[in-house]
C-alpha atoms as a PDB file:
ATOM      1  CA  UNK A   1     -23.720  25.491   0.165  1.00  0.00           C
ATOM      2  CA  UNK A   2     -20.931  25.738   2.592  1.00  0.00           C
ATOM      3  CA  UNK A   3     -18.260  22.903   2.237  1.00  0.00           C
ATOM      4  CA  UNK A   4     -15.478  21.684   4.522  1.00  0.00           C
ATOM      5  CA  UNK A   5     -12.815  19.211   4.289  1.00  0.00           C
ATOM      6  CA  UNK A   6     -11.634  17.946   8.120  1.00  0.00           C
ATOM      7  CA  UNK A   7      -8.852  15.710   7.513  1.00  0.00           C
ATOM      8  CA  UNK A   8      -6.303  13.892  10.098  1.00  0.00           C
ATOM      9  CA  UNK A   9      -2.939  13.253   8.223  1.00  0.00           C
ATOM     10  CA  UNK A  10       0.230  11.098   9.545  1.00  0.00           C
ATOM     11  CA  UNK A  11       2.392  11.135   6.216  1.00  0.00           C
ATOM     12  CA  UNK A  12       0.995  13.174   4.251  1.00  0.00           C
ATOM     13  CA  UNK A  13      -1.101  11.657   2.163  1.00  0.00           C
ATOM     14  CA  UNK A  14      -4.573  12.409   3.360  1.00  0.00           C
ATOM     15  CA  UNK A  15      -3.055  16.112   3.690  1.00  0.00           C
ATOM     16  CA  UNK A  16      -2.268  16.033  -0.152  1.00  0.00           C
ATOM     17  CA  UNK A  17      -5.596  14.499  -0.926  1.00  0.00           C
ATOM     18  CA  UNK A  18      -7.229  17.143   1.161  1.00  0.00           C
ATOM     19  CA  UNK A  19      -6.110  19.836  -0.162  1.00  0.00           C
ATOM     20  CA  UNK A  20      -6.827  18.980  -3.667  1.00  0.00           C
ATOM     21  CA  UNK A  21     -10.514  18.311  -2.465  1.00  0.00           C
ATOM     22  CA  UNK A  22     -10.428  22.004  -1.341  1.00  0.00           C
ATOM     23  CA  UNK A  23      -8.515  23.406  -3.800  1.00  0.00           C
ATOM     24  CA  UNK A  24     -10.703  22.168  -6.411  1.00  0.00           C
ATOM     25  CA  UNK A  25     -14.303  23.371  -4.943  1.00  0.00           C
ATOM     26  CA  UNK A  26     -13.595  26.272  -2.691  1.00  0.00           C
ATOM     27  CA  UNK A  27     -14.188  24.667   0.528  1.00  0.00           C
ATOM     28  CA  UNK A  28     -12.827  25.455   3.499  1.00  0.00           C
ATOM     29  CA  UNK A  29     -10.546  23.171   5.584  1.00  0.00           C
ATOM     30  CA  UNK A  30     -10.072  21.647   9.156  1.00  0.00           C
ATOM     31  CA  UNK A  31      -7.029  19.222   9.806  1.00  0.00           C
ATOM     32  CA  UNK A  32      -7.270  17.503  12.706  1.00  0.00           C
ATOM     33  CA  UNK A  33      -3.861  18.028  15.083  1.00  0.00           C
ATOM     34  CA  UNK A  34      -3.235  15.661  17.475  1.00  0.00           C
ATOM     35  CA  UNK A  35      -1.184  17.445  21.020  1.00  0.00           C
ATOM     36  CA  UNK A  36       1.036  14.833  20.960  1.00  0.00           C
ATOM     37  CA  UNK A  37       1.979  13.029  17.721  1.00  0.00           C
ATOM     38  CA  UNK A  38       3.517   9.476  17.806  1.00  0.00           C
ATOM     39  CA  UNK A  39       6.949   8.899  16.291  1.00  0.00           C
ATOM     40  CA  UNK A  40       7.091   8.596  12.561  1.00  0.00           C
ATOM     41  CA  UNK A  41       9.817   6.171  11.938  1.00  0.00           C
ATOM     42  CA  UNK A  42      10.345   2.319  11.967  1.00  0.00           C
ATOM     43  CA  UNK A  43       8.080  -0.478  13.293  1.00  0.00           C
ATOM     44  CA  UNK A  44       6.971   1.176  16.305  1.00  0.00           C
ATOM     45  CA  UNK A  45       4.225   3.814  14.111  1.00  0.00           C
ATOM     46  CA  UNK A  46       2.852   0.681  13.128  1.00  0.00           C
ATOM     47  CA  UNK A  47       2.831  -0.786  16.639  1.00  0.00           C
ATOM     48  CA  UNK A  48       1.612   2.091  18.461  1.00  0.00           C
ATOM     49  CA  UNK A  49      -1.020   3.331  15.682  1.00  0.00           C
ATOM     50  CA  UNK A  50      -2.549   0.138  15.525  1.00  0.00           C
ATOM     51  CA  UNK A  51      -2.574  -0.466  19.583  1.00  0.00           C
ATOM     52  CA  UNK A  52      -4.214   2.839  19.337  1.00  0.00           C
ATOM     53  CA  UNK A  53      -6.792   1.683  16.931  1.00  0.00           C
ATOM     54  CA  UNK A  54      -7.642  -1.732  18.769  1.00  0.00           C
ATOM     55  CA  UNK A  55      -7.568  -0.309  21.943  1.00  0.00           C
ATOM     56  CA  UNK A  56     -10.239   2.507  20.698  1.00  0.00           C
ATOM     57  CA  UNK A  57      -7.684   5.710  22.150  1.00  0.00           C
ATOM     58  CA  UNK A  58      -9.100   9.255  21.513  1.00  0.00           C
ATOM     59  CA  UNK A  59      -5.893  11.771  21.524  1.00  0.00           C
ATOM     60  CA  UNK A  60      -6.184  15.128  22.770  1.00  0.00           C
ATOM     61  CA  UNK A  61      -7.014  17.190  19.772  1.00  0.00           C
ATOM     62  CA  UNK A  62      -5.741  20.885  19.247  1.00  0.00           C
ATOM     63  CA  UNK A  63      -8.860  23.417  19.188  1.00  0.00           C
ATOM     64  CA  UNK A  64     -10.647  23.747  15.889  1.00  0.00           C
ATOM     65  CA  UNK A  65     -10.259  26.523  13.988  1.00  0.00           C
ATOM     66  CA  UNK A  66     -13.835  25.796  12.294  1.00  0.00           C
ATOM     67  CA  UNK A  67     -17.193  24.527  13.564  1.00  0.00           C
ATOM     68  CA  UNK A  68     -18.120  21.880  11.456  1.00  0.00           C
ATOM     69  CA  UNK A  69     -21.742  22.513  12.232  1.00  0.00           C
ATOM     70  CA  UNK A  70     -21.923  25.055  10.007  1.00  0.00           C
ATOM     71  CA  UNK A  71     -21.471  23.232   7.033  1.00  0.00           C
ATOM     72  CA  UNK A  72     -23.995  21.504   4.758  1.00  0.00           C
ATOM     73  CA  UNK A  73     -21.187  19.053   3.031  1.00  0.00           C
ATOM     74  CA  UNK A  74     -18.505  17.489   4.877  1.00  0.00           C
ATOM     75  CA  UNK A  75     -15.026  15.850   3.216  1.00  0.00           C
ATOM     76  CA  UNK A  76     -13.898  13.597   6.238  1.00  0.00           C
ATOM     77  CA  UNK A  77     -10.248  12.112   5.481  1.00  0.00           C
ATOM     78  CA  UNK A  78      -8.247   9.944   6.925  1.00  0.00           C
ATOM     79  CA  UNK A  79      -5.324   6.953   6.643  1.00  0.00           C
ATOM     80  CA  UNK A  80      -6.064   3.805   6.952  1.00  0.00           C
ATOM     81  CA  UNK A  81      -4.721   2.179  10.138  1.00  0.00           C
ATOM     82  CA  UNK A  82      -5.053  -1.426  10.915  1.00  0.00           C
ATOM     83  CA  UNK A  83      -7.799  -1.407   8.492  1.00  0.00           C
ATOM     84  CA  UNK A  84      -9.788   1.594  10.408  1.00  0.00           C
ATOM     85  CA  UNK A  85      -9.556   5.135  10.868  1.00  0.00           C
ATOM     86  CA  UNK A  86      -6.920   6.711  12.571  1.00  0.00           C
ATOM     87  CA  UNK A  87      -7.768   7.530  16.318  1.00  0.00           C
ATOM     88  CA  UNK A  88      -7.794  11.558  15.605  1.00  0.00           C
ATOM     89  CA  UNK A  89     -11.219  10.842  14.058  1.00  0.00           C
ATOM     90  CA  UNK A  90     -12.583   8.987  17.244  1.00  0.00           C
ATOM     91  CA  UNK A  91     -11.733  12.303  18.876  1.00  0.00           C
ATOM     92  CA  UNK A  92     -13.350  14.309  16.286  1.00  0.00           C
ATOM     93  CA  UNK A  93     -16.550  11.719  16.388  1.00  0.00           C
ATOM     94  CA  UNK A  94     -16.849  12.133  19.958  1.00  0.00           C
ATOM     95  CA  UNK A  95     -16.270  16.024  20.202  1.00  0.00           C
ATOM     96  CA  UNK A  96     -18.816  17.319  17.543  1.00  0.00           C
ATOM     97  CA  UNK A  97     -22.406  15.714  17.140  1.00  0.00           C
ATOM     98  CA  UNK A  98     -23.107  16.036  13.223  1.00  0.00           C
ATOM     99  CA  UNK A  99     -26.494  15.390  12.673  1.00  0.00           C
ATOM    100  CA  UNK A 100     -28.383  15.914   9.018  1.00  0.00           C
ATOM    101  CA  UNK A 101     -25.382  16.692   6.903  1.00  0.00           C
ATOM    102  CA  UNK A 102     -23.892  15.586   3.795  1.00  0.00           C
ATOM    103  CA  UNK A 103     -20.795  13.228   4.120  1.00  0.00           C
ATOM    104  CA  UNK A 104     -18.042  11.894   1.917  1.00  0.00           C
ATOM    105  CA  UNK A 105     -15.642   9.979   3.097  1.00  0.00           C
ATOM    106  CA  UNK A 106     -11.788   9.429   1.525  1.00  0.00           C
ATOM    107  CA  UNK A 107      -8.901   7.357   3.187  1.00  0.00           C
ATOM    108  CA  UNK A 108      -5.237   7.003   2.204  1.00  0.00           C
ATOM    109  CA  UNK A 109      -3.830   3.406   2.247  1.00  0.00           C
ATOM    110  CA  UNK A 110      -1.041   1.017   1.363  1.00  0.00           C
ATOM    111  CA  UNK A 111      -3.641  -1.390  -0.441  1.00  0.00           C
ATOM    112  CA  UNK A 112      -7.041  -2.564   1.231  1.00  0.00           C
ATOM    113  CA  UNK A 113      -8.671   0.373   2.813  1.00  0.00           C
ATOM    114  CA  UNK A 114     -10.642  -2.492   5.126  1.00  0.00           C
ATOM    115  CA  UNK A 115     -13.887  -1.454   6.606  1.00  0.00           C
ATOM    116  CA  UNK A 116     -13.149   1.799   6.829  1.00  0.00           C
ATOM    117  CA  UNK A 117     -15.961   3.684   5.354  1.00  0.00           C
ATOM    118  CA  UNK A 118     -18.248   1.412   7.205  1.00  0.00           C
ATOM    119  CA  UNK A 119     -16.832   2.130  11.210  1.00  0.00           C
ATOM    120  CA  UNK A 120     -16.819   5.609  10.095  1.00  0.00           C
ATOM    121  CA  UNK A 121     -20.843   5.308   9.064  1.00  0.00           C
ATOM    122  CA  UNK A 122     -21.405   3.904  12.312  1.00  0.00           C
ATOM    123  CA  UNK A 123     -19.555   7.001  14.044  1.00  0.00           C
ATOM    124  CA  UNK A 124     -21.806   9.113  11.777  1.00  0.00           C
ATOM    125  CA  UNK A 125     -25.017   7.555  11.628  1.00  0.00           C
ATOM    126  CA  UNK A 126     -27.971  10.444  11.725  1.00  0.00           C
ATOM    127  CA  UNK A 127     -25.957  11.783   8.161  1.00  0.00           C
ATOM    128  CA  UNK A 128     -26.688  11.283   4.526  1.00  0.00           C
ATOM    129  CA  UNK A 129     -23.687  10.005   2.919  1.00  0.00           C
ATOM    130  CA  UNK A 130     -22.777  11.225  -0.630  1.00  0.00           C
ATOM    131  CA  UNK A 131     -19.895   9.098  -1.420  1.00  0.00           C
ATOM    132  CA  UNK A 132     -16.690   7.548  -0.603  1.00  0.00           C
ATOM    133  CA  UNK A 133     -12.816   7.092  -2.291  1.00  0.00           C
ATOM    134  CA  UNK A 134      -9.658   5.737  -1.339  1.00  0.00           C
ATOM    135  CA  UNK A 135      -6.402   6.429  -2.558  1.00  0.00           C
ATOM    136  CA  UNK A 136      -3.486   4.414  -2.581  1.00  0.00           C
ATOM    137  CA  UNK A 137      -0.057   6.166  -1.535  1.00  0.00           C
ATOM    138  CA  UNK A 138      -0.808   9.085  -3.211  1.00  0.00           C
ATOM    139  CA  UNK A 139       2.162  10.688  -2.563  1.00  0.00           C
ATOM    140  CA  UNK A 140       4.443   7.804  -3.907  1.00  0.00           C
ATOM    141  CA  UNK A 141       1.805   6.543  -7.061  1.00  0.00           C
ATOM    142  CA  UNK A 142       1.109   9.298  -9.187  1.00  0.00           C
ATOM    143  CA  UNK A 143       0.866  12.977  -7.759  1.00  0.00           C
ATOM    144  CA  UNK A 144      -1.237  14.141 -10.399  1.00  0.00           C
ATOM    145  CA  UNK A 145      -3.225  11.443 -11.238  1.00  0.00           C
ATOM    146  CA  UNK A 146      -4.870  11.271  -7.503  1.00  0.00           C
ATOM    147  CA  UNK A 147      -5.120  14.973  -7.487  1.00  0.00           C
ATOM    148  CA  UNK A 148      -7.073  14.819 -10.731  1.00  0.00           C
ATOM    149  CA  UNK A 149      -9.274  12.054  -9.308  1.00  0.00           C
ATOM    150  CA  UNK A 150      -9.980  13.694  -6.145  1.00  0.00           C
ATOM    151  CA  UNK A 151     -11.082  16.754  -7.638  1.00  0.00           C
ATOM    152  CA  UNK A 152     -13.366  15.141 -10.172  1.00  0.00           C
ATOM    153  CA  UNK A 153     -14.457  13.595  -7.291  1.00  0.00           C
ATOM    154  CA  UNK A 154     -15.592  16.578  -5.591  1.00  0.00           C
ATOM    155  CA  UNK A 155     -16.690  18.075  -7.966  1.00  0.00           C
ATOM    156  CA  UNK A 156     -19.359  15.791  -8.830  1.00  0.00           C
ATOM    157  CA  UNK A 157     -20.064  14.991  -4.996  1.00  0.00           C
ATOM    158  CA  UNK A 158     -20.845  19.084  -5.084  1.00  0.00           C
ATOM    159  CA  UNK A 159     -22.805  18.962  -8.064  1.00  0.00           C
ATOM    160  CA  UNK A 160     -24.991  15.820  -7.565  1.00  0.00           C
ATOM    161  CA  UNK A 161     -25.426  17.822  -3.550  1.00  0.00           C
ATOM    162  CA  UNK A 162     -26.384  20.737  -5.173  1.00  0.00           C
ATOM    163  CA  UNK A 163     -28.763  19.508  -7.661  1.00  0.00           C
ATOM    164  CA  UNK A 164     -30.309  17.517  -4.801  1.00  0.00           C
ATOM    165  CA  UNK A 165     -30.795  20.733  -2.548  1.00  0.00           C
ATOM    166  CA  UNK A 166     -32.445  22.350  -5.482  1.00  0.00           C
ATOM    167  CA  UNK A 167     -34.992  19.738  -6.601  1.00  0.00           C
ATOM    168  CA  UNK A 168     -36.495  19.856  -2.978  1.00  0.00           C
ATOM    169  CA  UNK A 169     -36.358  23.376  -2.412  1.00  0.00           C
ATOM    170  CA  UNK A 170     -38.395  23.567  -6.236  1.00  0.00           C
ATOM    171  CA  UNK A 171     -40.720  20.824  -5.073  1.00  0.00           C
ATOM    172  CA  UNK A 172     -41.432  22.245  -1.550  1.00  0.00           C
ATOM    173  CA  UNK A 173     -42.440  25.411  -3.854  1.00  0.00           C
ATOM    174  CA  UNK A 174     -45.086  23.669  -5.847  1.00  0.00           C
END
């Protein structure tokens, strides 16, 4: 099963969770760069990411390194802005059609996460979706205790995918 973690990151939270999703089962890794990053100090990230999240903007992307269509089991990361994904994503969404695949979704927050597994279903609807985690300021609330629970995470998103692939390929064999 091929595996990829595609990930948007401001802080560097989702990056940390990220990689410890990808450390932990081999899979390979797409972050999501915006062209032109907004600042990162003061009010005015909070201002201008969530203007950018109401107002639905889709930021130039850098090219991908990785087609994501390739993969059978997708990580998609992100932080939680204005209780919603960070615009990055609504690029990705837009760019590349996934259709059939496995999904789990993680976000990075500050405390409620919102509905942000549920607008990123509805960017993603034609996927089977394998399970969803949020972390809270991983980066300020215990390093190794969110890199421990993301990879048991993954790991058993992996294994219950994997057991699932091989139940229908032994009862499409019967």
């Amino acid at each position: 099963m091929r595996i990829l973690v595609v990930y948007y990151s401001f802080e560097g939270n989702t990056r940390f969770i990220a990689e410890a999703i990808a450390s932990a089962i081999g899979a390979d890794v797409l972050q999501l760069r915006r062209v032109k990053e907004i600042g990162t100090h003061g009010f005015m990230k909070f201002f201008l990411g969530g203007r950018e999240v109401l107002m639905r903007k889709k930021p130039k992307l850098h090219p991908f390194d990785k087609d994501p269509a390739d993969y059978d089991l997708l990580f998609i990361g992100t932080p939680v802005w204005s209780w919603n994904f960070a615009p990055p994503l609504r690029t990705f969404f837009k760019k590349v059609k996934l259709k059939g695949k496995k999904i789990a979704l993680f976000c990075c927050c500050a405390g409620q996460k919102g509905r942000v597994f549920k607008k990123m279903k509805a960017e993603l609807q034609g996927n089977e979706f394998v399970g969803e985690m949020d972390f809270i300021e991983p980066l300020k609330k215990g390093k190794d205790v969110a890199r421990h629970r993301a990879a048991e995470w993954a790991e058993e998103i992996v294994n219950m995918s994997s057991r699932c692939k091989d139940s229908r390929i032994e009862s499409n064999s019967k």
